[in-house]
C-alpha atoms as a PDB file:
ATOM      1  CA  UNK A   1      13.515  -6.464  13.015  1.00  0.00           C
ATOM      2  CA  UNK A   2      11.672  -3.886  11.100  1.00  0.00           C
ATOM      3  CA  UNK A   3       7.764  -2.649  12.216  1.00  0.00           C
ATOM      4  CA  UNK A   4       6.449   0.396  10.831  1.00  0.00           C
ATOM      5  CA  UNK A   5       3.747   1.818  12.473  1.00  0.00           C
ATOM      6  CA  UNK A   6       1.401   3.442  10.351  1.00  0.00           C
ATOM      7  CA  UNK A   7      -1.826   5.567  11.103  1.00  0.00           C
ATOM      8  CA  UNK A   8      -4.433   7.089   8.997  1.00  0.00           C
ATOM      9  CA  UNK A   9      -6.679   9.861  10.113  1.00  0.00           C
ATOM     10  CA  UNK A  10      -9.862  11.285   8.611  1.00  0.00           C
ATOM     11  CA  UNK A  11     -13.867  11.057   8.635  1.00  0.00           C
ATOM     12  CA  UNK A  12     -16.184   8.410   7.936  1.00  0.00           C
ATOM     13  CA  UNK A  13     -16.832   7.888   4.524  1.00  0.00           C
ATOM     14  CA  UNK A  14     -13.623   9.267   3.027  1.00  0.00           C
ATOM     15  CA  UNK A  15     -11.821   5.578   2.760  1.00  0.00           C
ATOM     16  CA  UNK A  16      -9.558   5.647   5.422  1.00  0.00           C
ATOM     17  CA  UNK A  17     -10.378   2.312   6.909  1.00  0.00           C
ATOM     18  CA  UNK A  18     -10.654   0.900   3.484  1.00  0.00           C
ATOM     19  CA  UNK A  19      -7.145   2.101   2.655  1.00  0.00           C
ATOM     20  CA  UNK A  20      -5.488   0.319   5.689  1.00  0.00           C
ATOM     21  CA  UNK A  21      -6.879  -2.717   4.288  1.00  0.00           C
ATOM     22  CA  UNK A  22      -5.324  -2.267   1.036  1.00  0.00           C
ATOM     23  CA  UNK A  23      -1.920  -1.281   2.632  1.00  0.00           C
ATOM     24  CA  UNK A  24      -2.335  -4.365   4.911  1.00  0.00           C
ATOM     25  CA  UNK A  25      -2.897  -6.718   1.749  1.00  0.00           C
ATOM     26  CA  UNK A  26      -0.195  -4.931  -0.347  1.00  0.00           C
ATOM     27  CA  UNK A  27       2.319  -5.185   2.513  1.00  0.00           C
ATOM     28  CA  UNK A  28       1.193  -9.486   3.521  1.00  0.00           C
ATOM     29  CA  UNK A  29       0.108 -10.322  -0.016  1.00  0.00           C
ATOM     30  CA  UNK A  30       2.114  -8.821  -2.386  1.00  0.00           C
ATOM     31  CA  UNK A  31       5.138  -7.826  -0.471  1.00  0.00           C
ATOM     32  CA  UNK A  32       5.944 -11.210   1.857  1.00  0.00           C
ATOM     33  CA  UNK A  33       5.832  -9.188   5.070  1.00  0.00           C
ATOM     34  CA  UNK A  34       3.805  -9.706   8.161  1.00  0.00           C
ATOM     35  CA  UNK A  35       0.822  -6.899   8.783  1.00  0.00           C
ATOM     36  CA  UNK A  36      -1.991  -6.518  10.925  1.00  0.00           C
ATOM     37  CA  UNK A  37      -4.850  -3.587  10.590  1.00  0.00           C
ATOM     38  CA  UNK A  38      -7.098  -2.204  13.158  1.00  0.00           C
ATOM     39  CA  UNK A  39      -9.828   0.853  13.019  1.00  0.00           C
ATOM     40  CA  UNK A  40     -11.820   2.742  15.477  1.00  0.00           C
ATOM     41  CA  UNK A  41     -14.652   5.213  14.159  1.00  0.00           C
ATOM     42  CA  UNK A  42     -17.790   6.895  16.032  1.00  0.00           C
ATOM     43  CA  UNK A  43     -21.169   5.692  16.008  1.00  0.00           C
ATOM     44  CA  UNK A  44     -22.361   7.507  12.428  1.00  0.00           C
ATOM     45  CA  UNK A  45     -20.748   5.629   9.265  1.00  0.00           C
ATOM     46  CA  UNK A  46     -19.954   9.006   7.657  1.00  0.00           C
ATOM     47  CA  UNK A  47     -18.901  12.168   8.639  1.00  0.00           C
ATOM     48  CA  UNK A  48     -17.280  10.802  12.324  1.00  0.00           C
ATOM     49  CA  UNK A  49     -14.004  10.825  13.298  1.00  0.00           C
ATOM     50  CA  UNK A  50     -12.263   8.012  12.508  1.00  0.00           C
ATOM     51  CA  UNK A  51      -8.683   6.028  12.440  1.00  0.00           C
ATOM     52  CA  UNK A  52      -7.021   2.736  10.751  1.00  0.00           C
ATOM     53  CA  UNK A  53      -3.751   1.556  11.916  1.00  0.00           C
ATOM     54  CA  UNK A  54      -1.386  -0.719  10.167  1.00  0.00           C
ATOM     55  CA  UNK A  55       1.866  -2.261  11.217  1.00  0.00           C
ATOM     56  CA  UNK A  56       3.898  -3.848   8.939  1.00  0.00           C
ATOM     57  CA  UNK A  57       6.955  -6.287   9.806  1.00  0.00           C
ATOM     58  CA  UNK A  58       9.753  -8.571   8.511  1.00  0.00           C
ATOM     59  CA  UNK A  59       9.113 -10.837  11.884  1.00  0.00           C
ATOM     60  CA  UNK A  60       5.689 -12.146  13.494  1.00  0.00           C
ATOM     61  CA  UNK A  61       4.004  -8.840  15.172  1.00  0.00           C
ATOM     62  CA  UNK A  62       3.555  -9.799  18.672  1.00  0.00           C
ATOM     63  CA  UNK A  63       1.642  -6.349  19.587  1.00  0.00           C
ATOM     64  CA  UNK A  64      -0.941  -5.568  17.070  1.00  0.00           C
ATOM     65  CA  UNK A  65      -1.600  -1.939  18.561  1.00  0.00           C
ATOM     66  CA  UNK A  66       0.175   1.469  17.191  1.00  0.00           C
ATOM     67  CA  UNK A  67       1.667   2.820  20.863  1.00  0.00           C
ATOM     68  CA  UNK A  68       3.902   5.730  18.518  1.00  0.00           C
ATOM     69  CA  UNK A  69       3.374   5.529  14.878  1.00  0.00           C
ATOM     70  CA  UNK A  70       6.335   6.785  12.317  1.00  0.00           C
ATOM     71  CA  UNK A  71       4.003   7.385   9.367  1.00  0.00           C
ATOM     72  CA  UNK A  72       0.792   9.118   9.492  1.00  0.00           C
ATOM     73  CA  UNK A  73      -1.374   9.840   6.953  1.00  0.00           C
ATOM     74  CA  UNK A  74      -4.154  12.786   7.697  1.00  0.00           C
ATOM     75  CA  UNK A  75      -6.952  13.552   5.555  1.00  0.00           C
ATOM     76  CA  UNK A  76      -9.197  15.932   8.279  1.00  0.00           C
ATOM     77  CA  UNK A  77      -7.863  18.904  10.080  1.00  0.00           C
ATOM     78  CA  UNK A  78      -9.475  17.246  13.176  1.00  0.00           C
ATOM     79  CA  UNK A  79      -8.183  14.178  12.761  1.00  0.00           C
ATOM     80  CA  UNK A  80      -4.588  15.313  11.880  1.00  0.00           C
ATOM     81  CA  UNK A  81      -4.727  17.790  15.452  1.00  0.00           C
ATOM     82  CA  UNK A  82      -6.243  14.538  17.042  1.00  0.00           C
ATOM     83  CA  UNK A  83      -3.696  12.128  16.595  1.00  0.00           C
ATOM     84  CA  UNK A  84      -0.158  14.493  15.490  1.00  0.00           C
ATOM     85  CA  UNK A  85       1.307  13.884  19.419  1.00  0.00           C
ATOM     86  CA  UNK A  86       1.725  10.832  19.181  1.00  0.00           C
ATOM     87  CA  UNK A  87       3.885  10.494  16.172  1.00  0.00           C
ATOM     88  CA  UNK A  88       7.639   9.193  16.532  1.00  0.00           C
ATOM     89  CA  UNK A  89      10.241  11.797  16.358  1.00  0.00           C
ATOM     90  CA  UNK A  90      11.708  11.393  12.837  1.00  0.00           C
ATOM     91  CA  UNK A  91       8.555  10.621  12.183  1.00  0.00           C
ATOM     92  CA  UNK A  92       6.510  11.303   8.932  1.00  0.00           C
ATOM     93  CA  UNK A  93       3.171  13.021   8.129  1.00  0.00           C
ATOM     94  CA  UNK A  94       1.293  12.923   5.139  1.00  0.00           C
ATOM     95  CA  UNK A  95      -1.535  15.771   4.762  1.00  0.00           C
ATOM     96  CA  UNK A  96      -3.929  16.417   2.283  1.00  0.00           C
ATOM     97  CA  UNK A  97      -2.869  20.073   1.217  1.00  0.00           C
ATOM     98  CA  UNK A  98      -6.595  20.949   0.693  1.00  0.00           C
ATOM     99  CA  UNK A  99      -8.267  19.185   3.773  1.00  0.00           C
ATOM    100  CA  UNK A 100      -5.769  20.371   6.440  1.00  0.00           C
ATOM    101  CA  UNK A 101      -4.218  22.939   7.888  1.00  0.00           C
ATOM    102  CA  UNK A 102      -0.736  21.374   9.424  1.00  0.00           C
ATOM    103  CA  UNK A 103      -0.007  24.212  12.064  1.00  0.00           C
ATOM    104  CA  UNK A 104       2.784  23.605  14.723  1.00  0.00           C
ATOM    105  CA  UNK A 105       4.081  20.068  15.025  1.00  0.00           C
ATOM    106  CA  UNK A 106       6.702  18.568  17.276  1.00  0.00           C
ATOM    107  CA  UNK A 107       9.878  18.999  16.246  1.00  0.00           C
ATOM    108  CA  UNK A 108      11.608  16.060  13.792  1.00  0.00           C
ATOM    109  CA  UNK A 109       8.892  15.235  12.179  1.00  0.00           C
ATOM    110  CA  UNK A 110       8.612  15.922   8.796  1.00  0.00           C
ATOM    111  CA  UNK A 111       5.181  16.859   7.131  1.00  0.00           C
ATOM    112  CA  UNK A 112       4.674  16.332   3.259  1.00  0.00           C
ATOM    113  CA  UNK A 113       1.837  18.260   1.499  1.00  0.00           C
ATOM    114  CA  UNK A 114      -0.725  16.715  -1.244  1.00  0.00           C
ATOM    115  CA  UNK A 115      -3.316  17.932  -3.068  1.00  0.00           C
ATOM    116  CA  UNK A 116      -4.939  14.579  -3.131  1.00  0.00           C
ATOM    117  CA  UNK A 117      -8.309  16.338  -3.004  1.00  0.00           C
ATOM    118  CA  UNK A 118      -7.751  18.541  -5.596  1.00  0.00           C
ATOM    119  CA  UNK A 119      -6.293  16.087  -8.262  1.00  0.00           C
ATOM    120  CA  UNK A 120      -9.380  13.764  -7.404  1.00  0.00           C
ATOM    121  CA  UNK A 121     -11.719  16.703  -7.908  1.00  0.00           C
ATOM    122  CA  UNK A 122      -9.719  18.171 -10.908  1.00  0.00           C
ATOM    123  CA  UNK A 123      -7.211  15.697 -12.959  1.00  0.00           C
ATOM    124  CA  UNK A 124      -9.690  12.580 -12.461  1.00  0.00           C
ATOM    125  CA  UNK A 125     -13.303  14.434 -11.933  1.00  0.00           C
ATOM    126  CA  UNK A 126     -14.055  11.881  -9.467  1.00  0.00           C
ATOM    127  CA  UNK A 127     -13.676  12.970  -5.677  1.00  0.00           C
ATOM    128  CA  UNK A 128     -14.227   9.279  -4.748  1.00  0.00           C
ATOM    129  CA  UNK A 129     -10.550   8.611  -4.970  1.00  0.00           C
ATOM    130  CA  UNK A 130      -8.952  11.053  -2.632  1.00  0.00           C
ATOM    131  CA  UNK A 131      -7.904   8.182  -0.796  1.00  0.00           C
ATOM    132  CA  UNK A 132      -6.307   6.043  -3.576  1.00  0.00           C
ATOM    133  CA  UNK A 133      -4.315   8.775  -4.501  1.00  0.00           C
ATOM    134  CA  UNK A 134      -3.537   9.514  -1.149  1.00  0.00           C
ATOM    135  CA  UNK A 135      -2.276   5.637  -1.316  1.00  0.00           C
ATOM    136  CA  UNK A 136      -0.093   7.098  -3.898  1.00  0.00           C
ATOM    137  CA  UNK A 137       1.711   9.635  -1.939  1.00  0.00           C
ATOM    138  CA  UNK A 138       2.265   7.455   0.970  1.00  0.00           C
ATOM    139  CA  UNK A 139       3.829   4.668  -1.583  1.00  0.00           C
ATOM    140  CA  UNK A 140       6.281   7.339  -3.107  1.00  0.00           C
ATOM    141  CA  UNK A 141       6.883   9.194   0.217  1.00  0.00           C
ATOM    142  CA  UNK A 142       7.316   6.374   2.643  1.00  0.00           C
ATOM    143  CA  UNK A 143       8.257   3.354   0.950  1.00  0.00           C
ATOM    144  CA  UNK A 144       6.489   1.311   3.140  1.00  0.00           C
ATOM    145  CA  UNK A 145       5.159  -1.188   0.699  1.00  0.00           C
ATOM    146  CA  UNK A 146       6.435  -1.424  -3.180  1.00  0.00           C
ATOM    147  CA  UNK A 147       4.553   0.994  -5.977  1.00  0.00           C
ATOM    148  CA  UNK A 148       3.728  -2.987  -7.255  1.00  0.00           C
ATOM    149  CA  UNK A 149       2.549  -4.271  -4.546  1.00  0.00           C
ATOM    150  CA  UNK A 150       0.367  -1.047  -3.756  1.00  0.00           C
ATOM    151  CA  UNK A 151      -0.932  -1.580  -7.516  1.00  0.00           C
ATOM    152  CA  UNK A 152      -1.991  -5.123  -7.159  1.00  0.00           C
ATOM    153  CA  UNK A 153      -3.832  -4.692  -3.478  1.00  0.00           C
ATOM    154  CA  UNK A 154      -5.615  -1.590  -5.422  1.00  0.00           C
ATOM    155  CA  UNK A 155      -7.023  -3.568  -8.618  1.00  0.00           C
ATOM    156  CA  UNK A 156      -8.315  -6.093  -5.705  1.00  0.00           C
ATOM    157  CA  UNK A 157      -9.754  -3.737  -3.703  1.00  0.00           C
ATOM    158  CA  UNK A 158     -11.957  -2.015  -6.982  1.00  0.00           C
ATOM    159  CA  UNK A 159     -12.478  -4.340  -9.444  1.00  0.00           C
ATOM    160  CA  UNK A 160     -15.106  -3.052 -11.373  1.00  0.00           C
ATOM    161  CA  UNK A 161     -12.976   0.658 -11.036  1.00  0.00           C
ATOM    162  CA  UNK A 162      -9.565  -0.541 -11.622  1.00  0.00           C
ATOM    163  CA  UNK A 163      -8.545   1.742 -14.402  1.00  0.00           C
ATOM    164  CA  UNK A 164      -9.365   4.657 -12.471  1.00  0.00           C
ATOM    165  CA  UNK A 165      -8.309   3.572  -8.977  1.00  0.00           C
ATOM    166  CA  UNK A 166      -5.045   3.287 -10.666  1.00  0.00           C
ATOM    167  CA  UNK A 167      -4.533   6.048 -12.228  1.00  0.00           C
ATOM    168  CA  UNK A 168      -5.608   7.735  -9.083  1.00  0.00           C
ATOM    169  CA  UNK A 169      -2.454   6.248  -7.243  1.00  0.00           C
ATOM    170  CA  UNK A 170      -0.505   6.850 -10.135  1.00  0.00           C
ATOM    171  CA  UNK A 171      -1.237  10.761 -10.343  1.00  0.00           C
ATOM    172  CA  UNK A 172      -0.376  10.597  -6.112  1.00  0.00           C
ATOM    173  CA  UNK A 173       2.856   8.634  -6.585  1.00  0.00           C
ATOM    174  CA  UNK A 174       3.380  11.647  -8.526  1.00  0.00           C
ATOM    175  CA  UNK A 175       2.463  14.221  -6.078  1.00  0.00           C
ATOM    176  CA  UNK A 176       4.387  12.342  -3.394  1.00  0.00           C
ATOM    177  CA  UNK A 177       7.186  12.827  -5.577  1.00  0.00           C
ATOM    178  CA  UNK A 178       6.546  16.919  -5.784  1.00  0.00           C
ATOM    179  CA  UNK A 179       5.900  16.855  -2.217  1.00  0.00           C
ATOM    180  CA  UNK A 180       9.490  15.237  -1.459  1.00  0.00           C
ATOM    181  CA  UNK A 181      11.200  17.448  -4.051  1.00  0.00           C
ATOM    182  CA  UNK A 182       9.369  20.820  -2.345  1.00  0.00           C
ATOM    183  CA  UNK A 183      10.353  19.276   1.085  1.00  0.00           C
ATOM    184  CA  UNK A 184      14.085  19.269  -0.166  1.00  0.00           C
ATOM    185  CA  UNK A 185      14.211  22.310  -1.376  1.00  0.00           C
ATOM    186  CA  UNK A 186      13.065  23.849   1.581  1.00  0.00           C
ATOM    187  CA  UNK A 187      15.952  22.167   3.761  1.00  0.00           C
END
């Protein structure tokens, strides 16, 4: 049996819950897989520290709670310093190159930087989509879910924005693709 644990970390208003629900529907609709989501967020809608989880399985999940995730995704510095101990060793995290500063992690876990921010701000001119082309990364990097899957859960998620929703995760399945290059050369 396969179950990925998956967590994304960031504040309020920045999509993070809203991008475990597309994850969730790419993996159940579009892939055939089983998935569950879950969130936790302070009291204010934006600017609070929040989290989404998603597991994703080839068998019923019989836990729906991330204990020690392999994939996380960070888009605040506090967030990413939050929630870093707990990952898996082997483990993989995904940080937005412009948001966070990585800093010491444990050891075995690899950490793949993306100017998601940047490419919103400067490629697309809209910083609205930091998180879909965070999606983007995360498809390329992890695998998790299929690039097609990822595309279809996207153009449900924005309807009226599809175009640009998808070329957002388009431009990050190309950074994720940079980022794993860089993180080869390095080895």
């Amino acid at each position: 049996m396969t179950r990925t644990e998956i967590r994304l970390g960031g504040l309020g208003g920045q999509g993070i819950i809203k991008s475990a629900v597309i994850i969730g529907e790419a993996a159940t609709i579009h892939d055939g897989k089983q998935a569950v989501q879950t969130a936790s967020y302070g009291p204010e809608s934006r600017g609070s520290a929040c989290k989404a989880e998603v597991i994703i399985s080839d068998q019923p999940i019989d836990y729906p709670l991330v204990l020690t995730p392999q994939i996380m995704v960070a888009l605040s510095n506090d967030a990413f310093h939050k929630y870093k101990e707990d990952l898996r060793e082997g483990g993989i995290v995904i940080i937005d190159s412009d948001l966070v500063k990585a800093g010491k992690i444990k050891a075995g876990v690899q950490v793949y930087h993306v100017p998601a921010a940047a490419a919103a701000h400067q490629v697309l001119k809209n910083p609205l989509v930091t998180n879909v082309v965070m999606l983007g990364a995360f498809t390329a990097i992890t695998k998790a879910v299929t690039p097609g899957a990822m595309r279809k859960a996207i153009a449900n998620a924005f309807p009226k924005y599809k175009e640009l929703n998808l070329r957002a995760f388009d431009e990050g399945m190309q950074l994720g693709q940079e980022a794993m290059e860089q993180s080869t050369r390095k080895k």
